[in-house]
PDB file of N, CA and C in Angstrom:
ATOM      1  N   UNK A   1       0.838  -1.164   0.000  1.00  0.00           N
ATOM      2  CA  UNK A   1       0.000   0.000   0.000  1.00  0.00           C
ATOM      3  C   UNK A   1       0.889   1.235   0.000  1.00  0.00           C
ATOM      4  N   UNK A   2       0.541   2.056  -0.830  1.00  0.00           N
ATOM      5  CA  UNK A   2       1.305   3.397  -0.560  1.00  0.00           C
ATOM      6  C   UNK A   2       0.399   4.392  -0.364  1.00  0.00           C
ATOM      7  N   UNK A   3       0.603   5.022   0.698  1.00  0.00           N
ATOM      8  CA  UNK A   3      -0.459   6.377   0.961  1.00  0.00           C
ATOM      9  C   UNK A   3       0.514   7.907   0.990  1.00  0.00           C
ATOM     10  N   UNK A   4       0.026   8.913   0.523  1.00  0.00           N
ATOM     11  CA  UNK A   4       0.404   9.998   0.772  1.00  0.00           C
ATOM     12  C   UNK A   4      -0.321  11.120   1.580  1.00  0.00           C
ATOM     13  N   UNK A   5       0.330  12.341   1.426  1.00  0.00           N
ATOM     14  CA  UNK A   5      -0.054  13.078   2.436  1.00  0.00           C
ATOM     15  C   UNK A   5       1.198  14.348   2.355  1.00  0.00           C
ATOM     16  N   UNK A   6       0.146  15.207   2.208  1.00  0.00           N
ATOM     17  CA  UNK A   6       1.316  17.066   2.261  1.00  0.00           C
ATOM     18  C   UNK A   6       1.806  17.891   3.863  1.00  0.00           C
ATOM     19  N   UNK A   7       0.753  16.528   4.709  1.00  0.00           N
ATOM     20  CA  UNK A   7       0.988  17.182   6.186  1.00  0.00           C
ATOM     21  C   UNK A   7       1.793  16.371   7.086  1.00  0.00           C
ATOM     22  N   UNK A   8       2.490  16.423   7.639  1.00  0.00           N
ATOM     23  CA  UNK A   8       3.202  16.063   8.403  1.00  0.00           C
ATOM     24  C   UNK A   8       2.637  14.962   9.422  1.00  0.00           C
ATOM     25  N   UNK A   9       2.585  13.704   9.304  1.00  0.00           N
ATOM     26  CA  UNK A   9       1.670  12.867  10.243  1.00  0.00           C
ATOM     27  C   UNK A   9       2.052  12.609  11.534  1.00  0.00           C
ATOM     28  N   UNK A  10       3.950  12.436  11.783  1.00  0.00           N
ATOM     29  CA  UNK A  10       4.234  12.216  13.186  1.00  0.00           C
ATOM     30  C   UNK A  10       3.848  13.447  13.626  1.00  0.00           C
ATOM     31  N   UNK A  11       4.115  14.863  13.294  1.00  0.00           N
ATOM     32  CA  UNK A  11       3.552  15.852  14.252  1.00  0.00           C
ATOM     33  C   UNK A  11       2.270  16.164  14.461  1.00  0.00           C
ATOM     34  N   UNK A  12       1.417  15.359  13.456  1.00  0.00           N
ATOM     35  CA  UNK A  12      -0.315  15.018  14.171  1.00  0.00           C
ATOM     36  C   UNK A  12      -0.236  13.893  14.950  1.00  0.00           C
ATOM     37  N   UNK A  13       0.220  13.136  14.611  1.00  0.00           N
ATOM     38  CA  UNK A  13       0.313  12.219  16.037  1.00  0.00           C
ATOM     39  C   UNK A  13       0.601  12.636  17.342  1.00  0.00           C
ATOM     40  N   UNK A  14       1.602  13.385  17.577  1.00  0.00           N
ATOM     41  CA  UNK A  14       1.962  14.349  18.820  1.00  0.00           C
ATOM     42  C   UNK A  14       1.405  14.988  19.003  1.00  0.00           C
ATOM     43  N   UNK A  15       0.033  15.379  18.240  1.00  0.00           N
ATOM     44  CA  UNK A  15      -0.550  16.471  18.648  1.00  0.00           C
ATOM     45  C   UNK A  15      -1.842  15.996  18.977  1.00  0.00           C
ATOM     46  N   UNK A  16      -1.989  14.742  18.757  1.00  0.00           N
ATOM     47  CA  UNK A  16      -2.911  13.986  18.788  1.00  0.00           C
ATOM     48  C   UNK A  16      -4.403  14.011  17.878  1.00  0.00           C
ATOM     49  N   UNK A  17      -3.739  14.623  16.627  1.00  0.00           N
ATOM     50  CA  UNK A  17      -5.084  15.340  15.979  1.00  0.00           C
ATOM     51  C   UNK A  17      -4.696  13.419  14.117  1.00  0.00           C
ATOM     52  N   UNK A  18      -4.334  12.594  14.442  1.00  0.00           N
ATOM     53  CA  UNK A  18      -3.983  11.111  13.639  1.00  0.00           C
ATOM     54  C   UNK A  18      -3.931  10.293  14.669  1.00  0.00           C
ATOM     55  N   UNK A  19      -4.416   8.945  14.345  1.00  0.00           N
ATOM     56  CA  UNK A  19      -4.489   7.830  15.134  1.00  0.00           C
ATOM     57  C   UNK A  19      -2.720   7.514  15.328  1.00  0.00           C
ATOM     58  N   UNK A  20      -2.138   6.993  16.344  1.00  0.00           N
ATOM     59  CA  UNK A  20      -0.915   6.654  16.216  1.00  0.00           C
ATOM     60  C   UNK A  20      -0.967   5.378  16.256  1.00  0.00           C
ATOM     61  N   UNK A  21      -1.529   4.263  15.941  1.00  0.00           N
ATOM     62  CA  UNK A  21      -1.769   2.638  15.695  1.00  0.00           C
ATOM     63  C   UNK A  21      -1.649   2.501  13.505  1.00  0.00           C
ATOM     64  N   UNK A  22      -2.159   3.799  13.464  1.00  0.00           N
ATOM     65  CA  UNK A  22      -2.628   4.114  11.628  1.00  0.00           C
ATOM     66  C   UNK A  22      -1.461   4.862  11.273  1.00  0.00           C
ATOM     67  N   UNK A  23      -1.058   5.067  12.018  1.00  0.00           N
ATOM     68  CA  UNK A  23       0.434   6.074  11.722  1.00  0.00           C
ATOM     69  C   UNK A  23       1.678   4.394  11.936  1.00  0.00           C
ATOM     70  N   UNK A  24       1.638   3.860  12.351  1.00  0.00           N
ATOM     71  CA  UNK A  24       2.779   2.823  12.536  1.00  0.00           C
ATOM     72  C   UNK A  24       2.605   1.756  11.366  1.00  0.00           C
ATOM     73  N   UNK A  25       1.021   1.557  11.096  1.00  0.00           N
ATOM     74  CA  UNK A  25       1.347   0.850   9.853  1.00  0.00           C
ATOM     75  C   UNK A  25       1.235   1.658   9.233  1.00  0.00           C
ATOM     76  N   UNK A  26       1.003   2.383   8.858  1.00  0.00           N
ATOM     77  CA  UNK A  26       1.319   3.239   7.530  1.00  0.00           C
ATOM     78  C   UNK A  26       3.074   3.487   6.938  1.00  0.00           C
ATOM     79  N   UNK A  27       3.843   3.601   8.311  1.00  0.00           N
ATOM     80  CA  UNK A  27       5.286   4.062   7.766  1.00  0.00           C
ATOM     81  C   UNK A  27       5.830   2.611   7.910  1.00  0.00           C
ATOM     82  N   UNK A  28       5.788   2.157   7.170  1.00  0.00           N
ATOM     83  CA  UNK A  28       6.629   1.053   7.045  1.00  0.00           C
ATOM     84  C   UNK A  28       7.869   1.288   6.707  1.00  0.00           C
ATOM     85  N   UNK A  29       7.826   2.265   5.128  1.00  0.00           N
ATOM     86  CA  UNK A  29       8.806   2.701   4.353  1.00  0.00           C
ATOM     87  C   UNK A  29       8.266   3.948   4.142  1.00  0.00           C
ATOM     88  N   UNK A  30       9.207   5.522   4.744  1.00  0.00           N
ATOM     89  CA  UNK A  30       9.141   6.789   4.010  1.00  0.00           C
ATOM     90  C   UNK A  30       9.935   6.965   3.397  1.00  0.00           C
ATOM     91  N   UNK A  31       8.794   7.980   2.130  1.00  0.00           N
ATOM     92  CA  UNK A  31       9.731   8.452   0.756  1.00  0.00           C
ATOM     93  C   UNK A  31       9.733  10.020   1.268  1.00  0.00           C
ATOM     94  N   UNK A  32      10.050  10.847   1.463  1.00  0.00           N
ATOM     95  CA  UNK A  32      10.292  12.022   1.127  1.00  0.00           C
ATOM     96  C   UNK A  32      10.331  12.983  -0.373  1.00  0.00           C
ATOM     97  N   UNK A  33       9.696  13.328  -0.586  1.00  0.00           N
ATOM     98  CA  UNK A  33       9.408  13.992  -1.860  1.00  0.00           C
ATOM     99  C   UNK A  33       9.314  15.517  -1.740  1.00  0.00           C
ATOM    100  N   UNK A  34      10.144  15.602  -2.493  1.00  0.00           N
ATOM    101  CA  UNK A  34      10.243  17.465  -2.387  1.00  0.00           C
ATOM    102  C   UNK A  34       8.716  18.068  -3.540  1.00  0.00           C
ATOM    103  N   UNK A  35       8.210  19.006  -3.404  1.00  0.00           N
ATOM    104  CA  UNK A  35       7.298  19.593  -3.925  1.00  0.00           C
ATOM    105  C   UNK A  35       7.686  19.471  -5.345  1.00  0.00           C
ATOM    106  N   UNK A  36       6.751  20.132  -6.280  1.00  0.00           N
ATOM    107  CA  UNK A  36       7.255  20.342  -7.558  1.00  0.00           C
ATOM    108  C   UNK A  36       7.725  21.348  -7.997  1.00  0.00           C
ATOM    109  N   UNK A  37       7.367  22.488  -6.949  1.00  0.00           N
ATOM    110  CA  UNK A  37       8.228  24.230  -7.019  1.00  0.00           C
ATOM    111  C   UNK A  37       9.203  23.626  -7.072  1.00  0.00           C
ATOM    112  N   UNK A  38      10.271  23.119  -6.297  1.00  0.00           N
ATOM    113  CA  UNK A  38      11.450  22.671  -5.686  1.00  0.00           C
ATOM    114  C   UNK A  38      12.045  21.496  -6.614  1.00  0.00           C
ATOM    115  N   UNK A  39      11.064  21.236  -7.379  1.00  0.00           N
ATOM    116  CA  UNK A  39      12.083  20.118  -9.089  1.00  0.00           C
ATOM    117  C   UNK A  39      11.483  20.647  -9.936  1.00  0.00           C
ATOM    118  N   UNK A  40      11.874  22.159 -10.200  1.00  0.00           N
ATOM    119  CA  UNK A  40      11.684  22.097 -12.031  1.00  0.00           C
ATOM    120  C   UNK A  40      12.182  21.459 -12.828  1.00  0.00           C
ATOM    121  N   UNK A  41      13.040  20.894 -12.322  1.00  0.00           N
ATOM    122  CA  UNK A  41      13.662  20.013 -14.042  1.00  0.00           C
ATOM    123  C   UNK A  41      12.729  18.558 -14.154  1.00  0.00           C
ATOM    124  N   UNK A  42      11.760  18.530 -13.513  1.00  0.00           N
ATOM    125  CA  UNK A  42      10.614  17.686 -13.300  1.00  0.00           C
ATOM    126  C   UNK A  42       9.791  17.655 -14.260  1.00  0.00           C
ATOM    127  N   UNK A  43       9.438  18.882 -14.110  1.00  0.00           N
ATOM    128  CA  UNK A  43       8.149  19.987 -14.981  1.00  0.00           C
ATOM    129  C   UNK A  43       8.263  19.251 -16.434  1.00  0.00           C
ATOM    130  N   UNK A  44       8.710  19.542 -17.403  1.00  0.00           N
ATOM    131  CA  UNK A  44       8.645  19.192 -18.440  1.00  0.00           C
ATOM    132  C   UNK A  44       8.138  17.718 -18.860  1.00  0.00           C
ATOM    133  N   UNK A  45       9.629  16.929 -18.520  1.00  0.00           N
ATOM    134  CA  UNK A  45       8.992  15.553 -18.416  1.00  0.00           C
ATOM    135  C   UNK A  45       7.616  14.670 -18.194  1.00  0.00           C
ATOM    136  N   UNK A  46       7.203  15.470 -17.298  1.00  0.00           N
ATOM    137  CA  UNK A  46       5.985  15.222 -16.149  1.00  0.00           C
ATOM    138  C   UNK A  46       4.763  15.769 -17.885  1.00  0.00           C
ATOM    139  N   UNK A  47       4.826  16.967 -17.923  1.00  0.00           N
ATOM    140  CA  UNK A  47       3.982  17.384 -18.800  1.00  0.00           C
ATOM    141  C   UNK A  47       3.814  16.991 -20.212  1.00  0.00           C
ATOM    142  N   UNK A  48       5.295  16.396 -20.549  1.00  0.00           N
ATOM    143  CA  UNK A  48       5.176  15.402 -21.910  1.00  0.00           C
ATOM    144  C   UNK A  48       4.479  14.224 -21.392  1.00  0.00           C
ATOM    145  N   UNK A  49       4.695  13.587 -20.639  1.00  0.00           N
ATOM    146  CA  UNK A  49       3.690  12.148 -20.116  1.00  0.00           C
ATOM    147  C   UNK A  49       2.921  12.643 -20.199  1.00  0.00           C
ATOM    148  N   UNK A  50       2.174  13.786 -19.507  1.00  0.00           N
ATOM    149  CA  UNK A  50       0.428  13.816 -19.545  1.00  0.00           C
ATOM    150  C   UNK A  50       0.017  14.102 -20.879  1.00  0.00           C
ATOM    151  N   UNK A  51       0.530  14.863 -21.407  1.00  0.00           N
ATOM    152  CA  UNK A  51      -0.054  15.444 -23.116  1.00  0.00           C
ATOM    153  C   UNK A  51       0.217  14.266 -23.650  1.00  0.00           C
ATOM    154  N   UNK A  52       1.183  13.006 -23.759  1.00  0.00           N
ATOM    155  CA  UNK A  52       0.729  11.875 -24.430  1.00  0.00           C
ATOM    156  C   UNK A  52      -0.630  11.082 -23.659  1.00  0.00           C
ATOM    157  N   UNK A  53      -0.833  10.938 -22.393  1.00  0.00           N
ATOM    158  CA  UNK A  53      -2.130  10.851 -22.006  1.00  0.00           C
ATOM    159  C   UNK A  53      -2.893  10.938 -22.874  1.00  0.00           C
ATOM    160  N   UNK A  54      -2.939  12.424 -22.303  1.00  0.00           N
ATOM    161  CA  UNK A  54      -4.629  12.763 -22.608  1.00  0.00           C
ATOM    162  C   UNK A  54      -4.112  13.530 -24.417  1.00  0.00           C
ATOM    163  N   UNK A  55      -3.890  12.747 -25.089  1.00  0.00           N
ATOM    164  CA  UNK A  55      -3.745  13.472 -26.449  1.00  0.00           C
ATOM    165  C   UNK A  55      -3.897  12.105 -26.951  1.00  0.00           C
ATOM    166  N   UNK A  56      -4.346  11.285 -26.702  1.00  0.00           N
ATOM    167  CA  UNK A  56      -4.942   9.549 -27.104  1.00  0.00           C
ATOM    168  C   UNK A  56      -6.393   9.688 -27.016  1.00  0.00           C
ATOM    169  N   UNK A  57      -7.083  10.879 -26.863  1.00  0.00           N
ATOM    170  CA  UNK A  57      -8.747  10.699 -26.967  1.00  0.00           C
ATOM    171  C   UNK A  57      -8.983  11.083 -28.267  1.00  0.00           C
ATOM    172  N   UNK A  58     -10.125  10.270 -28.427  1.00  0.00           N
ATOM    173  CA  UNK A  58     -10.551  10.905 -30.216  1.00  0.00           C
ATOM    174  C   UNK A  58     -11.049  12.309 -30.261  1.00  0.00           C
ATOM    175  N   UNK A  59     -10.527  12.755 -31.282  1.00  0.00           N
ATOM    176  CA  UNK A  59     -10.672  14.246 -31.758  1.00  0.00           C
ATOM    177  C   UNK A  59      -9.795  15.239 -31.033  1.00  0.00           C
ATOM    178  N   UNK A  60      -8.914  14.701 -30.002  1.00  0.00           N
ATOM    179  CA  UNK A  60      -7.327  15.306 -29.477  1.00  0.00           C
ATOM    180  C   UNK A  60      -6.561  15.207 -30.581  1.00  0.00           C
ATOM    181  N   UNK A  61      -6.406  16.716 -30.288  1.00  0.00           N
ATOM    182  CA  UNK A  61      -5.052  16.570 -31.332  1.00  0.00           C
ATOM    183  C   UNK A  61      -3.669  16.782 -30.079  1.00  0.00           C
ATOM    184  N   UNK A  62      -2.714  15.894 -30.619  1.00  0.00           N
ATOM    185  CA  UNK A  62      -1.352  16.106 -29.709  1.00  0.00           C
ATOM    186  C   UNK A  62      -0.563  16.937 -29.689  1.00  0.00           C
ATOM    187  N   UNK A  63      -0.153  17.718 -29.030  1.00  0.00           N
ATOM    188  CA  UNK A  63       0.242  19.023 -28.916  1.00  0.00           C
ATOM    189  C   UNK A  63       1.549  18.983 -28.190  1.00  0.00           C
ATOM    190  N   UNK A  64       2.490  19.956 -28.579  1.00  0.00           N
ATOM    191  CA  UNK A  64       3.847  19.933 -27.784  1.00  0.00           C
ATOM    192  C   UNK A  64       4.131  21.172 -27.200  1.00  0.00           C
ATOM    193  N   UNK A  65       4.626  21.148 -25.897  1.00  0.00           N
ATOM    194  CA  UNK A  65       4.933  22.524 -25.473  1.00  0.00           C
ATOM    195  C   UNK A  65       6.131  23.428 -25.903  1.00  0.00           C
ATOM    196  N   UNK A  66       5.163  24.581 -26.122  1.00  0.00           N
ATOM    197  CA  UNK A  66       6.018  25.617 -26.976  1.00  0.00           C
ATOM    198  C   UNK A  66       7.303  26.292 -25.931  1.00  0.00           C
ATOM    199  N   UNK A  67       8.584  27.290 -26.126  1.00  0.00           N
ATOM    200  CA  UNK A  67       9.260  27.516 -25.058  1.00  0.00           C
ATOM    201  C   UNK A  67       8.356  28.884 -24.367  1.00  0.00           C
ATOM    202  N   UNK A  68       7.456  29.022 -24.514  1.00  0.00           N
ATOM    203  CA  UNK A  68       6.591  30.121 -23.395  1.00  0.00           C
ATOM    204  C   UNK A  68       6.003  29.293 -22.459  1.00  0.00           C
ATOM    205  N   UNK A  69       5.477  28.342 -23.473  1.00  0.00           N
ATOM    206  CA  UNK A  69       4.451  27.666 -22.284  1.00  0.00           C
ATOM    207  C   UNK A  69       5.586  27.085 -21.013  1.00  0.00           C
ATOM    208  N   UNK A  70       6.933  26.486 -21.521  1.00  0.00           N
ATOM    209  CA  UNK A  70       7.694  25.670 -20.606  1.00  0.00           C
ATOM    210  C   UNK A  70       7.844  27.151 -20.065  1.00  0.00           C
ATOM    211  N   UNK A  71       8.496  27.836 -20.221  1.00  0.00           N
ATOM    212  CA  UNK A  71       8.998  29.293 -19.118  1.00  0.00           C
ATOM    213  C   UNK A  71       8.173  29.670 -18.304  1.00  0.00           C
ATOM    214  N   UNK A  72       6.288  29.491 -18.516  1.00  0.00           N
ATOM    215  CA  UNK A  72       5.513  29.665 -17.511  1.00  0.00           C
ATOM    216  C   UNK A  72       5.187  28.791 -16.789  1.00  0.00           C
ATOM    217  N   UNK A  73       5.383  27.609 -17.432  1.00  0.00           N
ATOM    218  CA  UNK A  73       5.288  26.644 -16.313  1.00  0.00           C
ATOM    219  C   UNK A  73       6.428  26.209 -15.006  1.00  0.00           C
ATOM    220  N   UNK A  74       7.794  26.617 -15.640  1.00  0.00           N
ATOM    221  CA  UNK A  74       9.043  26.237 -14.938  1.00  0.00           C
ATOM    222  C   UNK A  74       8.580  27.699 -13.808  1.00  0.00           C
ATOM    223  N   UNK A  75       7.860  28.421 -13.936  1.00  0.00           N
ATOM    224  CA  UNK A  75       7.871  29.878 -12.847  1.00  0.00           C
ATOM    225  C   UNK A  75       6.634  29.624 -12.187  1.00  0.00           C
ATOM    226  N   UNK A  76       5.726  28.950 -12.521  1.00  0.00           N
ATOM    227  CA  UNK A  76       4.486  28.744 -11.533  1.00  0.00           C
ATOM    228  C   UNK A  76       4.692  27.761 -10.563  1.00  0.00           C
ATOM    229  N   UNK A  77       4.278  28.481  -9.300  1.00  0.00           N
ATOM    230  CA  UNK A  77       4.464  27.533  -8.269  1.00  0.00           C
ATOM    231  C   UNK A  77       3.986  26.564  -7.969  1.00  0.00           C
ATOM    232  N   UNK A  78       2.984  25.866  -8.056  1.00  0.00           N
ATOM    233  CA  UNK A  78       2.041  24.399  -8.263  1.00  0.00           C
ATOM    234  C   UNK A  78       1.852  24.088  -6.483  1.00  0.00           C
ATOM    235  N   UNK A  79       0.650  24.907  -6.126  1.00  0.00           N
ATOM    236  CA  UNK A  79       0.434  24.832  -4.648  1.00  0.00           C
ATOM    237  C   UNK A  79      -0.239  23.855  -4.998  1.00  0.00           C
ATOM    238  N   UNK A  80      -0.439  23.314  -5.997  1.00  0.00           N
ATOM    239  CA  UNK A  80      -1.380  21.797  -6.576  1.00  0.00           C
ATOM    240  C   UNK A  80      -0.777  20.644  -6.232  1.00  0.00           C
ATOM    241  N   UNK A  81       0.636  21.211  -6.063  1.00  0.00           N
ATOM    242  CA  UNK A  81       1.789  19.858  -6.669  1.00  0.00           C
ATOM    243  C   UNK A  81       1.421  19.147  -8.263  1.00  0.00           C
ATOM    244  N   UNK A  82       2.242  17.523  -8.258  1.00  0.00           N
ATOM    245  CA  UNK A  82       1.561  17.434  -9.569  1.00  0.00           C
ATOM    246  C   UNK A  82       0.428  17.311 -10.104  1.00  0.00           C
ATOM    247  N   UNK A  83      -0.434  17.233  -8.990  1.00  0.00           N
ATOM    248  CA  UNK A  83      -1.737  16.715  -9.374  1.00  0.00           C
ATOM    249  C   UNK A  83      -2.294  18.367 -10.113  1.00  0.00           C
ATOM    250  N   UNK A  84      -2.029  19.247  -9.577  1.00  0.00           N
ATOM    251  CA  UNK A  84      -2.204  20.704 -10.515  1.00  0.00           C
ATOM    252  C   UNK A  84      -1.830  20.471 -11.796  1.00  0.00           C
ATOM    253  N   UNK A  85      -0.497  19.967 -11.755  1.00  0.00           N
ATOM    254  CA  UNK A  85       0.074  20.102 -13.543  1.00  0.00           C
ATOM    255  C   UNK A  85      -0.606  19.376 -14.258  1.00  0.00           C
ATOM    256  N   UNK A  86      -1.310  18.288 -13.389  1.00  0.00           N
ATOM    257  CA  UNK A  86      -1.916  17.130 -14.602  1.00  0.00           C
ATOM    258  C   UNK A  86      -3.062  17.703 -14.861  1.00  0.00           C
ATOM    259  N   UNK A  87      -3.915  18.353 -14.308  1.00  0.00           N
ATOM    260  CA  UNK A  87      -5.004  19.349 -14.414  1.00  0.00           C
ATOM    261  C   UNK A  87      -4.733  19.955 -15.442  1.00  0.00           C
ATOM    262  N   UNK A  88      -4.277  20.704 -15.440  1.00  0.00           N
ATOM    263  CA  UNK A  88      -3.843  21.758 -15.907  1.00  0.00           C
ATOM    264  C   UNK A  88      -3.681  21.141 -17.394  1.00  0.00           C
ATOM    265  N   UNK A  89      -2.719  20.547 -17.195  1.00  0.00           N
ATOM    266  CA  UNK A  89      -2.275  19.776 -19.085  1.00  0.00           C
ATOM    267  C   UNK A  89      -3.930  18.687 -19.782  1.00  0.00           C
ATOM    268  N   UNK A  90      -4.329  18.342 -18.668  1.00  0.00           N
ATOM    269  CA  UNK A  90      -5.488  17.406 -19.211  1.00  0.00           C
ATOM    270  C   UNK A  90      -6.791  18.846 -19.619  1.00  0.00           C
ATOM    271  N   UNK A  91      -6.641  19.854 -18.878  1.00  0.00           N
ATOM    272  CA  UNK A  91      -7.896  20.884 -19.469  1.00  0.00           C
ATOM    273  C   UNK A  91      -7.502  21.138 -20.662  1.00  0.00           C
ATOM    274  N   UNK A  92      -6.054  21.670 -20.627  1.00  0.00           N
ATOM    275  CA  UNK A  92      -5.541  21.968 -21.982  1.00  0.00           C
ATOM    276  C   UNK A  92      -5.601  21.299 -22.794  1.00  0.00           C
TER     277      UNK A  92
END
């Protein structure tokens, strides 16, 4: 099972606001993952996978990012994380 989470769970546990029985199995194994502000060299990659996605529906046409679109995307902060970018590229 892998679960995530943007909040800090041992310091809800200490605070007592997370079960700490659901907190012990849960960490079996932590990954640490830095945001996506914090890996732009992420950005791109990430956004060619989704535009091949979602550019497989009929009447999509497949589209490549131009260097504006990458310059606004490498400067937006994504309080979304990736799940923003995939938004974002699947509206588009």
């Amino acid at each position: 099972m892998i679960a995530s989470s943007y909040r800090d769970l041992k310091q809800k546990v200490s605070a007592a606001r997370f079960r700490d029985d659901l907190y012990s199995r849960l960490n079996g194994v932590a990954f640490v993952l830095p945001s996506l502000r914090n890996r732009v060299e992420d950005i791109v990659p990430l956004s060619k996978q989704f535009i091949a996605k979602y550019g497989v529906d009929p009447g999509k046409e497949l589209v490549e990012l131009v260097p504006k679109a990458i310059a606004f995307l490498e400067q937006y902060p994504f309080p979304g994380n990736v799940r923003e970018l995939q938004n974002k590229i699947e509206r588009g």
